[in-house]
N, C-alpha and C. Protein backbone atom coordinates (compact mmCIF):
# COMPACT_ATOMS: atom_id res chain seq x y z
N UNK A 1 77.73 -6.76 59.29
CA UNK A 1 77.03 -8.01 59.11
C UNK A 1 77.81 -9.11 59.82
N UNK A 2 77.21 -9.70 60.92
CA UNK A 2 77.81 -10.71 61.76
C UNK A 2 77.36 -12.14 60.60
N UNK A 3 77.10 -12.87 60.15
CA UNK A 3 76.58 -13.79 59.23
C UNK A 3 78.09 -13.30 57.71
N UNK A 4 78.99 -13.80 57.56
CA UNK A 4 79.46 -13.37 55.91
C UNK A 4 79.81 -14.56 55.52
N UNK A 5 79.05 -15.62 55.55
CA UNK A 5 79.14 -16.86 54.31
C UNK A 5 78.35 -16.77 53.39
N UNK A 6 78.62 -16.89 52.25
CA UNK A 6 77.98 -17.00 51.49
C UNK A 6 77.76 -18.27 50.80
N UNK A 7 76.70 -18.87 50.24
CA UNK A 7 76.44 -19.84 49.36
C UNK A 7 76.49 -20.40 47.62
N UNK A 8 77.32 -20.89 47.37
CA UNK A 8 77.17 -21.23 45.63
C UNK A 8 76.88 -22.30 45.66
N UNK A 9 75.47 -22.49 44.44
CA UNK A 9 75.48 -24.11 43.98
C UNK A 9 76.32 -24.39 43.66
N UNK A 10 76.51 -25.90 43.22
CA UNK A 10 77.68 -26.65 41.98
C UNK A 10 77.24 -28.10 41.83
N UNK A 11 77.20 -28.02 40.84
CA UNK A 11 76.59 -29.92 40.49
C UNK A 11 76.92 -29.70 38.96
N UNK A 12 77.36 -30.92 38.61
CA UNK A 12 77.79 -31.77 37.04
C UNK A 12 76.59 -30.05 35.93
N UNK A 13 77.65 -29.81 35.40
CA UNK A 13 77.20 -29.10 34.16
C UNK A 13 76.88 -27.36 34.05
N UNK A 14 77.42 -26.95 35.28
CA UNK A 14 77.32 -25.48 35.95
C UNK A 14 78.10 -24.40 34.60
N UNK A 15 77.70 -23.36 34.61
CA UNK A 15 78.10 -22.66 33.69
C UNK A 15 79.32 -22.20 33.94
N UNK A 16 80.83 -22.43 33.88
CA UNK A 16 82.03 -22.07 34.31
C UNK A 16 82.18 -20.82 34.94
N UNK A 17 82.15 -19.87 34.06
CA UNK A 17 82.44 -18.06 34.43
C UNK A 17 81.38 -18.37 35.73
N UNK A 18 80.13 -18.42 35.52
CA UNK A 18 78.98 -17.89 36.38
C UNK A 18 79.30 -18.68 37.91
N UNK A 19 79.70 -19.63 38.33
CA UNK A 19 80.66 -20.08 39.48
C UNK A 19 81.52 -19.30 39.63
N UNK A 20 82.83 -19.60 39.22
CA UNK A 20 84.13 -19.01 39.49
C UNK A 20 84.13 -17.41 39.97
N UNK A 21 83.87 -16.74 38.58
CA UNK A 21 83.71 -15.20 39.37
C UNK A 21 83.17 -14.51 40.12
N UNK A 22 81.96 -15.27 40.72
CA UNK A 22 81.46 -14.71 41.74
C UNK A 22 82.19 -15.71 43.18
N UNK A 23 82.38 -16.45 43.12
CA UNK A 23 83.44 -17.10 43.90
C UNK A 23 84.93 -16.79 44.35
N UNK A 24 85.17 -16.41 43.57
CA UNK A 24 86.47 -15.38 43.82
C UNK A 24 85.91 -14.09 44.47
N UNK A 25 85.12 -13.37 43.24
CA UNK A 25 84.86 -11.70 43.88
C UNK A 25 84.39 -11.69 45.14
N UNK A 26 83.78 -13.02 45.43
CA UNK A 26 82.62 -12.70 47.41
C UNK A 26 84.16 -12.67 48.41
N UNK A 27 85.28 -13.91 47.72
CA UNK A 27 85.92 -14.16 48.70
C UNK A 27 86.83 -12.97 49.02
N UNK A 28 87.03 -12.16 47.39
CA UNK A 28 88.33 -10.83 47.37
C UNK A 28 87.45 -10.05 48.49
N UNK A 29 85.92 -9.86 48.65
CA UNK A 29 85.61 -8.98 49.40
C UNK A 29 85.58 -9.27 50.63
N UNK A 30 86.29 -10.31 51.23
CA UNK A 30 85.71 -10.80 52.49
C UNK A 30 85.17 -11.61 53.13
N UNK A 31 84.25 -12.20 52.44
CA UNK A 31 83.34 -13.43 52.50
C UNK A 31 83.98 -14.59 52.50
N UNK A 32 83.67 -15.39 53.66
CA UNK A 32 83.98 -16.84 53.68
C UNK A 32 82.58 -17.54 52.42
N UNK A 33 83.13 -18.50 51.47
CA UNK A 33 82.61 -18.66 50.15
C UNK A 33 82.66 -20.05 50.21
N UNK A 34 81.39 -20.73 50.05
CA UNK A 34 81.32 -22.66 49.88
C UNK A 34 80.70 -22.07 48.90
N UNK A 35 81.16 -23.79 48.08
CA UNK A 35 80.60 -24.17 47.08
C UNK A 35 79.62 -25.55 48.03
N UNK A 36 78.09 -25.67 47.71
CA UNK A 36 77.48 -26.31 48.05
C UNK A 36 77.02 -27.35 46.73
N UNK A 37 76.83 -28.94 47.14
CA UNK A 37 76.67 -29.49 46.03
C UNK A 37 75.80 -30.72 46.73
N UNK A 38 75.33 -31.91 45.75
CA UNK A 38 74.51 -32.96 46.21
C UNK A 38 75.15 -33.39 47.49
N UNK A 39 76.65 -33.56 47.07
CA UNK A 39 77.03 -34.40 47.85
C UNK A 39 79.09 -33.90 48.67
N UNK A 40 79.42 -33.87 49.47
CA UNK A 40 80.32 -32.89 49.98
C UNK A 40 81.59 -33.59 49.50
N UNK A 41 82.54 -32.73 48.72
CA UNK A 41 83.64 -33.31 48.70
C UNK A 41 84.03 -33.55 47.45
N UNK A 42 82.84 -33.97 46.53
CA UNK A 42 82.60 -34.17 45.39
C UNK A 42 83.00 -33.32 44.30
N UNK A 43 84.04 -34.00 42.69
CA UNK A 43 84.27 -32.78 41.68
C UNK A 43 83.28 -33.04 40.64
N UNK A 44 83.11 -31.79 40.54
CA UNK A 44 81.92 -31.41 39.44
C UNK A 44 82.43 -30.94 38.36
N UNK A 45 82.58 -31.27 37.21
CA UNK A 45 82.93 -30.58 36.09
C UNK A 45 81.95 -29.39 35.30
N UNK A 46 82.47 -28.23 35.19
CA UNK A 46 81.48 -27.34 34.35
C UNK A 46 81.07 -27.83 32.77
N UNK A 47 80.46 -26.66 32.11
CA UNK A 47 79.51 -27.23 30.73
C UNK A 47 80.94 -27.27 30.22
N UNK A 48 82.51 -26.30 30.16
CA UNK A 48 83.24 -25.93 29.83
C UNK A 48 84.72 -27.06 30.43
N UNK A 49 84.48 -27.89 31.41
CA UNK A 49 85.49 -28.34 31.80
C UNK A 49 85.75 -28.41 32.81
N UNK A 50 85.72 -26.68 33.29
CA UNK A 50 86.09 -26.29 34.52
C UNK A 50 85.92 -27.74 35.96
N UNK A 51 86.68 -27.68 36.65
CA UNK A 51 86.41 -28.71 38.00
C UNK A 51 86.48 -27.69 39.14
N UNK A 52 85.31 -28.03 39.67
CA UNK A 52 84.71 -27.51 41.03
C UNK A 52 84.48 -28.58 42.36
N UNK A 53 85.01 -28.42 42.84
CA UNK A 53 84.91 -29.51 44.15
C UNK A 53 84.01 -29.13 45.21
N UNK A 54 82.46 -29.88 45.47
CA UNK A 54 81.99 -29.04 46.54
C UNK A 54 82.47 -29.07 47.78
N UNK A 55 81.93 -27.98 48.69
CA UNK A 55 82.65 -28.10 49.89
C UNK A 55 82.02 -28.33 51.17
N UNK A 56 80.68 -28.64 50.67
CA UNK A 56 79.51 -28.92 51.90
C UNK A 56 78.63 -29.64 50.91
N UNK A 57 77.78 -30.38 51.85
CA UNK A 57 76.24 -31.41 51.05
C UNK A 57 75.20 -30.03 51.80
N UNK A 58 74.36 -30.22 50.21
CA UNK A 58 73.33 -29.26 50.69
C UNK A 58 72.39 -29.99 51.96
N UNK A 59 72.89 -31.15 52.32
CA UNK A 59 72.33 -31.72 53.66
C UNK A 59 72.77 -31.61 55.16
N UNK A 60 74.01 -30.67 55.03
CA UNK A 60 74.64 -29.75 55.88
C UNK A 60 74.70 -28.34 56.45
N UNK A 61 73.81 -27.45 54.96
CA UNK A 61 73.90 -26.02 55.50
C UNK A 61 72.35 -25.74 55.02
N UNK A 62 72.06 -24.78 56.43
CA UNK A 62 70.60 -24.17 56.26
C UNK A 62 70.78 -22.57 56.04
N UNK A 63 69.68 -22.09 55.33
CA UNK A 63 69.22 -20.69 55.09
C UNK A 63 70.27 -19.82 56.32
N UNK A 64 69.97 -21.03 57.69
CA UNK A 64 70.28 -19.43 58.82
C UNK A 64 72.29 -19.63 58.85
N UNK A 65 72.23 -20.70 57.86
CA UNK A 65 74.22 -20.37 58.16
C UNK A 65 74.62 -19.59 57.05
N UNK A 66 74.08 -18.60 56.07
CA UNK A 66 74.11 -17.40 55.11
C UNK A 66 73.63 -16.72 54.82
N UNK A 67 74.49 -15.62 54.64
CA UNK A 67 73.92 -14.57 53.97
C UNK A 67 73.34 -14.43 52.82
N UNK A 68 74.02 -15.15 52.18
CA UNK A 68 73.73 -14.54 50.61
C UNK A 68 73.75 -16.18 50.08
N UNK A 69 72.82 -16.81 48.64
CA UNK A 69 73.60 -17.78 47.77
C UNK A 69 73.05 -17.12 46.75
N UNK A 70 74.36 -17.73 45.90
CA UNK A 70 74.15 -17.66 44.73
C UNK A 70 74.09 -19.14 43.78
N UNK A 71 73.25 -18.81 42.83
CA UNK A 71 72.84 -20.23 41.84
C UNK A 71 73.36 -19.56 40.34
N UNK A 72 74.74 -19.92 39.99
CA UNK A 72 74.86 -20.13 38.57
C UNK A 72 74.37 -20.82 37.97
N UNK A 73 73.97 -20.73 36.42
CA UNK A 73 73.49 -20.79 35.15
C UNK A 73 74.20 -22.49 34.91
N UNK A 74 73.93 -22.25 33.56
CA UNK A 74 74.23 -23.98 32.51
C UNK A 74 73.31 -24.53 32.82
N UNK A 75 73.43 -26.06 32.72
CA UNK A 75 72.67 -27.08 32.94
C UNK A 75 72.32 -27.58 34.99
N UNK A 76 73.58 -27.24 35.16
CA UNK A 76 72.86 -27.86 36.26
C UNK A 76 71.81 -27.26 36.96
N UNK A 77 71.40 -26.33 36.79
CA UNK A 77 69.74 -25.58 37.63
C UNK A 77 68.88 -26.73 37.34
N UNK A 78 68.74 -27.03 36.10
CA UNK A 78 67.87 -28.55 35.97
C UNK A 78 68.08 -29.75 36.47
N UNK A 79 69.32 -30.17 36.92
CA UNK A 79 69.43 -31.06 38.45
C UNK A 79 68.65 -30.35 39.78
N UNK A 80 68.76 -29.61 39.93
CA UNK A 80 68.99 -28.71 41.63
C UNK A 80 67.08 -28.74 41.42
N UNK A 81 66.87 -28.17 40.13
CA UNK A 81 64.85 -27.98 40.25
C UNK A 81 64.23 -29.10 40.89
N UNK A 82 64.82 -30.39 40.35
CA UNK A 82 64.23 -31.96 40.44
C UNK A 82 64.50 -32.27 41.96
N UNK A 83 65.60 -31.59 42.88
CA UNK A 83 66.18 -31.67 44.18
C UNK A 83 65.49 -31.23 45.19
N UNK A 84 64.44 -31.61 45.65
CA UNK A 84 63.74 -30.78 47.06
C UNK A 84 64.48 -30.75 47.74
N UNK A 85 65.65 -30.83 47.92
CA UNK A 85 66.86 -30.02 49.08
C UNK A 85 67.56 -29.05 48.82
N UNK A 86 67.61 -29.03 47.31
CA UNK A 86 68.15 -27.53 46.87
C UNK A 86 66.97 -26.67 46.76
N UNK A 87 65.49 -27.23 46.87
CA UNK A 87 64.41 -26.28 46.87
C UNK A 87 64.28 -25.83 48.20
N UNK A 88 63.86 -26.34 48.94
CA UNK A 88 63.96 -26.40 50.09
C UNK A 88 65.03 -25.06 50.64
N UNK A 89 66.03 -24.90 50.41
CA UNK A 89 67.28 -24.06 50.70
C UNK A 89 66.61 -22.93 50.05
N UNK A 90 66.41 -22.83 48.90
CA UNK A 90 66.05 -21.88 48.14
C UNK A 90 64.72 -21.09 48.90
N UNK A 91 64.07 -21.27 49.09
CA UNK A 91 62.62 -20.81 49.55
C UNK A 91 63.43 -20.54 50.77
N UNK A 92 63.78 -21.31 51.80
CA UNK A 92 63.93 -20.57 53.06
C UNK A 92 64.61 -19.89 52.98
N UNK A 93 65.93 -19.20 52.00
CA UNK A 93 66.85 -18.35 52.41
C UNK A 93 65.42 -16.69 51.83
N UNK A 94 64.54 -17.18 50.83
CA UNK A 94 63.65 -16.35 50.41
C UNK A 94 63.04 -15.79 51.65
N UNK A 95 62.08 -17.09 52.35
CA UNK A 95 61.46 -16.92 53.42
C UNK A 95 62.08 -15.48 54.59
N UNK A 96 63.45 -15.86 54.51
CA UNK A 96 64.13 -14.93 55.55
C UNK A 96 64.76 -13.97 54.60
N UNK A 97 64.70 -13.55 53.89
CA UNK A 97 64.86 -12.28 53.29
C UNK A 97 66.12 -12.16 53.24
N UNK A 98 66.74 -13.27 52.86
CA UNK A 98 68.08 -12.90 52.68
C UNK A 98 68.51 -13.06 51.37
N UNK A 99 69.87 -12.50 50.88
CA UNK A 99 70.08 -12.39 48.92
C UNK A 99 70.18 -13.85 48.41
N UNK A 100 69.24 -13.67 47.95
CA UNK A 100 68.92 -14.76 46.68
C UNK A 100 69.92 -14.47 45.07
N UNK A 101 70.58 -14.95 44.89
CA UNK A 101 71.09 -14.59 43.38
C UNK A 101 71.11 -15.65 42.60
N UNK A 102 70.92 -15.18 41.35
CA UNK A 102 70.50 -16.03 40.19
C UNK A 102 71.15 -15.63 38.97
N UNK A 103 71.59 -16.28 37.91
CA UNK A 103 72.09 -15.86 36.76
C UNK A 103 71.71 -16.60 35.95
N UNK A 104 71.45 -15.94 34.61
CA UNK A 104 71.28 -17.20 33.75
C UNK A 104 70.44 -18.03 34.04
N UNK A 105 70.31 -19.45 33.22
CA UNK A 105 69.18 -20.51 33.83
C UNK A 105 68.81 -20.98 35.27
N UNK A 106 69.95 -19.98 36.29
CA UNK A 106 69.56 -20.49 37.19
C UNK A 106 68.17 -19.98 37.95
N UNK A 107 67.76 -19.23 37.45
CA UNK A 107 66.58 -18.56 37.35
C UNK A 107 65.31 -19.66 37.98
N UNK A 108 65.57 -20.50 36.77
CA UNK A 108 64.97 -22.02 36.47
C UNK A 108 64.70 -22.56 38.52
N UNK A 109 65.62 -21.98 38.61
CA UNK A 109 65.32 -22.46 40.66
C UNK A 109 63.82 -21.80 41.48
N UNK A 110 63.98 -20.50 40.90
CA UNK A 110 62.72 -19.55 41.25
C UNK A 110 62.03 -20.14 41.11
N UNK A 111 61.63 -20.20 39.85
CA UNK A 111 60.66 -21.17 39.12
C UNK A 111 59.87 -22.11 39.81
N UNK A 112 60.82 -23.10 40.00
CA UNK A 112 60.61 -24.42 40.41
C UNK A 112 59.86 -24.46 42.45
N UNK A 113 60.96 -23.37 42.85
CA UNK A 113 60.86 -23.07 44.26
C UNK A 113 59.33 -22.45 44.64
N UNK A 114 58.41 -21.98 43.39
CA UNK A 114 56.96 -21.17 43.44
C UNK A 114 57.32 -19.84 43.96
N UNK A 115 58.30 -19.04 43.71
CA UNK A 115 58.67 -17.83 44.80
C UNK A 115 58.71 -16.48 43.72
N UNK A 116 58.32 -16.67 42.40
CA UNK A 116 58.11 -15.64 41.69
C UNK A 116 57.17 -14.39 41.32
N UNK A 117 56.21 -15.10 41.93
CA UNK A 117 54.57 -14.39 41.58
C UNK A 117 54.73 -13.01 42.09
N UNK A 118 54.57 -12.21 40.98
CA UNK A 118 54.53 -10.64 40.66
C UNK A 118 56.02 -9.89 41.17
N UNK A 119 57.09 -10.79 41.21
CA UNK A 119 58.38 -10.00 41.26
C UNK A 119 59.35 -10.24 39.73
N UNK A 120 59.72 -8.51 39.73
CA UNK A 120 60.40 -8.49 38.66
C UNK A 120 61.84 -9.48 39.22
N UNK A 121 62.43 -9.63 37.78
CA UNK A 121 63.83 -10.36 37.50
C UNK A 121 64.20 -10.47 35.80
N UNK A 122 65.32 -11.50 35.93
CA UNK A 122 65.90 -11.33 34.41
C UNK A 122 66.97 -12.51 34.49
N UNK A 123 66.84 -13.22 33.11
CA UNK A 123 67.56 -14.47 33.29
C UNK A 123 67.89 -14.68 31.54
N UNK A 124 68.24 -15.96 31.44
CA UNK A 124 68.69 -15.68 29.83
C UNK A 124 67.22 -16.26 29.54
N UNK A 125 67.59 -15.87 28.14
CA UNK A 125 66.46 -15.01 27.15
C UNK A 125 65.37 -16.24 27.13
N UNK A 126 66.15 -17.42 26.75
CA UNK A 126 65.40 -19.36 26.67
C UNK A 126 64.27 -19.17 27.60
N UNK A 127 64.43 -19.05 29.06
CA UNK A 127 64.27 -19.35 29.96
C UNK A 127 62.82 -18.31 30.17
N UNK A 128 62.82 -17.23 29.59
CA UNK A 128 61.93 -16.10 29.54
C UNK A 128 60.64 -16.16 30.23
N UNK A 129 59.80 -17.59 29.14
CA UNK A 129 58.79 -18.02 29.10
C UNK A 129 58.15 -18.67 30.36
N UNK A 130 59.66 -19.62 30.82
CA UNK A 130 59.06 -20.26 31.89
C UNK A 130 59.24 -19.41 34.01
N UNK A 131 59.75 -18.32 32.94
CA UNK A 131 59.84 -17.31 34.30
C UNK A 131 58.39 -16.63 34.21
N UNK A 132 57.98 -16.26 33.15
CA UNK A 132 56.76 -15.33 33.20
C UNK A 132 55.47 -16.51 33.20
N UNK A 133 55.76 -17.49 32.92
CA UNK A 133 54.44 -18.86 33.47
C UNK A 133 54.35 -18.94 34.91
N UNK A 134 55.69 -18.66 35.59
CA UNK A 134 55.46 -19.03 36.70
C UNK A 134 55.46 -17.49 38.01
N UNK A 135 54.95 -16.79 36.76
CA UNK A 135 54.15 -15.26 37.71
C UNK A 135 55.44 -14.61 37.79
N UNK A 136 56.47 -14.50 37.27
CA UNK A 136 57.47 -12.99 37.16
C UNK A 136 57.34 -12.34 36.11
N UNK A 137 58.23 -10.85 36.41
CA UNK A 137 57.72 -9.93 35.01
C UNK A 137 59.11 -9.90 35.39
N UNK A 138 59.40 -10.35 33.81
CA UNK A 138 60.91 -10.12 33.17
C UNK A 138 61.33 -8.96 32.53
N UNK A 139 62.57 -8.64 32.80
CA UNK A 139 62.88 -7.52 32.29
C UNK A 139 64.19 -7.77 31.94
N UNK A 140 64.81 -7.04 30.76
CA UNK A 140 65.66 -7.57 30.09
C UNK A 140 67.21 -6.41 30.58
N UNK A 141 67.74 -6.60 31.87
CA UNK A 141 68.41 -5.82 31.97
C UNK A 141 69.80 -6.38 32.11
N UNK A 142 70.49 -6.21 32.27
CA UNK A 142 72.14 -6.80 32.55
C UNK A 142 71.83 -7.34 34.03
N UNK A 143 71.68 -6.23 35.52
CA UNK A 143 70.99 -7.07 36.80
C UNK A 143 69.67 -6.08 36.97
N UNK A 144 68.76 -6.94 38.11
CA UNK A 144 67.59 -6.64 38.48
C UNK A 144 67.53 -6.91 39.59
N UNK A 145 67.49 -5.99 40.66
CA UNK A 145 67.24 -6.24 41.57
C UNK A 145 65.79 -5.96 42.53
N UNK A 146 64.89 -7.07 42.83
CA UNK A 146 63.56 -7.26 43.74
C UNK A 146 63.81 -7.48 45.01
N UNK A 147 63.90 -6.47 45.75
CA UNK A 147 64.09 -6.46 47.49
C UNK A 147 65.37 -7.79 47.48
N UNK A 148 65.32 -8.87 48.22
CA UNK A 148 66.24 -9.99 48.22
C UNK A 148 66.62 -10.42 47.25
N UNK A 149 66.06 -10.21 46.15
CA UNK A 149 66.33 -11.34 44.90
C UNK A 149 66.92 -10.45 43.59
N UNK A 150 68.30 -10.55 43.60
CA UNK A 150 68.95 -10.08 42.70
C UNK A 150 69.18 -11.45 41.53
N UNK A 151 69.25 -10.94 40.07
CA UNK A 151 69.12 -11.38 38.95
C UNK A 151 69.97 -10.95 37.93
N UNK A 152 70.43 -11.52 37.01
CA UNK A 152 71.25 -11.32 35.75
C UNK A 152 70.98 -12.35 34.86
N UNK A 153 71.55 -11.86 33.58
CA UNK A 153 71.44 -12.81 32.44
C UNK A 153 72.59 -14.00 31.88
N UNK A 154 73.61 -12.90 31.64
CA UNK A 154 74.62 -13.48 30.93
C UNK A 154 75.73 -13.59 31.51
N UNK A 155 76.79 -14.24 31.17
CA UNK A 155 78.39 -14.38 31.63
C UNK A 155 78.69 -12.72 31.73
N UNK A 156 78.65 -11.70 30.33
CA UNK A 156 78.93 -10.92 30.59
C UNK A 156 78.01 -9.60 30.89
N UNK A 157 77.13 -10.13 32.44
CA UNK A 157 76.81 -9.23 33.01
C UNK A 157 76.94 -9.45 34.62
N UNK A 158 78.04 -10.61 34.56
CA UNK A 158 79.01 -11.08 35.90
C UNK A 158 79.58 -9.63 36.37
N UNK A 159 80.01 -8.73 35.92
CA UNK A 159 80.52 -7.21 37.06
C UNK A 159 79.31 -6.87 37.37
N UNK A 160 78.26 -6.38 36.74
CA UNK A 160 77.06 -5.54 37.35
C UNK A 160 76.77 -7.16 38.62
N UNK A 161 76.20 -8.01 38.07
CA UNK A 161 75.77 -9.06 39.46
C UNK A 161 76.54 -8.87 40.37
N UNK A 162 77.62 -9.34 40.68
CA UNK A 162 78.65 -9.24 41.81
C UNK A 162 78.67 -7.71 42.18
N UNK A 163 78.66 -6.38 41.71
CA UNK A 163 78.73 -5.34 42.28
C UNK A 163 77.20 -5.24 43.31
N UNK A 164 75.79 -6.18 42.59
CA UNK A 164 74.62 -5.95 43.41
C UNK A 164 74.41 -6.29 44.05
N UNK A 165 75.39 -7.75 44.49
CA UNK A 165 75.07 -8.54 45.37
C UNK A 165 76.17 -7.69 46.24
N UNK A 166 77.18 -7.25 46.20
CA UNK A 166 77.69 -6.67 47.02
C UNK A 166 77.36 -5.86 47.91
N UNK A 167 76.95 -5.02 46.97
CA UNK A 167 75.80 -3.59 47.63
C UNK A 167 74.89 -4.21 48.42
N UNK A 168 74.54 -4.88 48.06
CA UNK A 168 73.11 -5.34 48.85
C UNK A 168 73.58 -5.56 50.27
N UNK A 169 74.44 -6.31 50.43
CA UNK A 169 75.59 -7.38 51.65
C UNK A 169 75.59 -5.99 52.46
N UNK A 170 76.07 -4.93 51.99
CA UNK A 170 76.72 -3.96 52.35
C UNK A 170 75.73 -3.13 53.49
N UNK A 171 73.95 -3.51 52.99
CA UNK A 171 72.84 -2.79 53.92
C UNK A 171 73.32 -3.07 54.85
């Protein structure tokens, strides 16, 4: 794979674990790893504390400069939904068939992005309702993976995600 950047959200209220460990694990494997946020440069504190500094404005990187993003969980997916620039990102990295990952509420991005209709996934449990309103069939697994769009629930189903998104990288 000539392309190995990968993408993480980060904005005020991100679910700690669901950043960090897949942020580390892309980079242990290789992957050059941004954290992408409103605004570049910027520290973001998690629901937990954690400080994340982004490292690009999502007004800097498009679909075709990655491979892969990933959108952790918490609160901030409900900033990023309201963001037609984090939608925007979202759909085109879809558009081009490249890994989409989601954990937890970040699910809530699918959603919002209209990119669900009749693909399975899995997100936390809250969130269920407004995944299957907006045309997915949920399934309650640790990860799920739909052609590009790999899925998980919880903090601790961070090894299975990162091993799928790996695999996937790996086609």
């Amino acid at each position: 794979m000539s392309n190995r950047k990968i993408g993480i959200l980060v904005e005020f209220n991100f679910e700690d674990a669901e950043l960090i460990y897949p942020y580390y694990r892309m980079k242990e494997a290789g992957f050059e790893t941004v954290l992408i946020g409103p605004v570049a440069g910027k520290q973001y504190n998690g629901k937990h504390g954690y400080p994340a500094t982004s490292e690009v404005s999502v007004d800097n990187i498009s679909a075709q400069d990655l491979c892969a993003l990933i959108i952790p969980g918490g609160w901030a997916p409900d900033y990023w939904r309201r963001d037609q620039r984090f939608l925007q990102l979202v759909k085109d990295m879809d558009s081009q068939g490249k890994i989409l990952a989601t954990i937890c509420h970040g699910a809530w991005m699918l959603c919002s992005a209209k990119i669900l209709k009749g693909r399975k996934l899995t997100c936390f449990c809250a969130i269920k309702d407004d995944v299957e309103n907006a045309g997915g069939l949920f399934e309650d697994s640790p990860v799920v993976i739909d052609g590009n769009l790999i899925t998980s629930r919880l903090p601790k189903d961070l090894p299975d995600f990162c091993k799928a998104i790996l695999s996937q990288l790996e086609i």
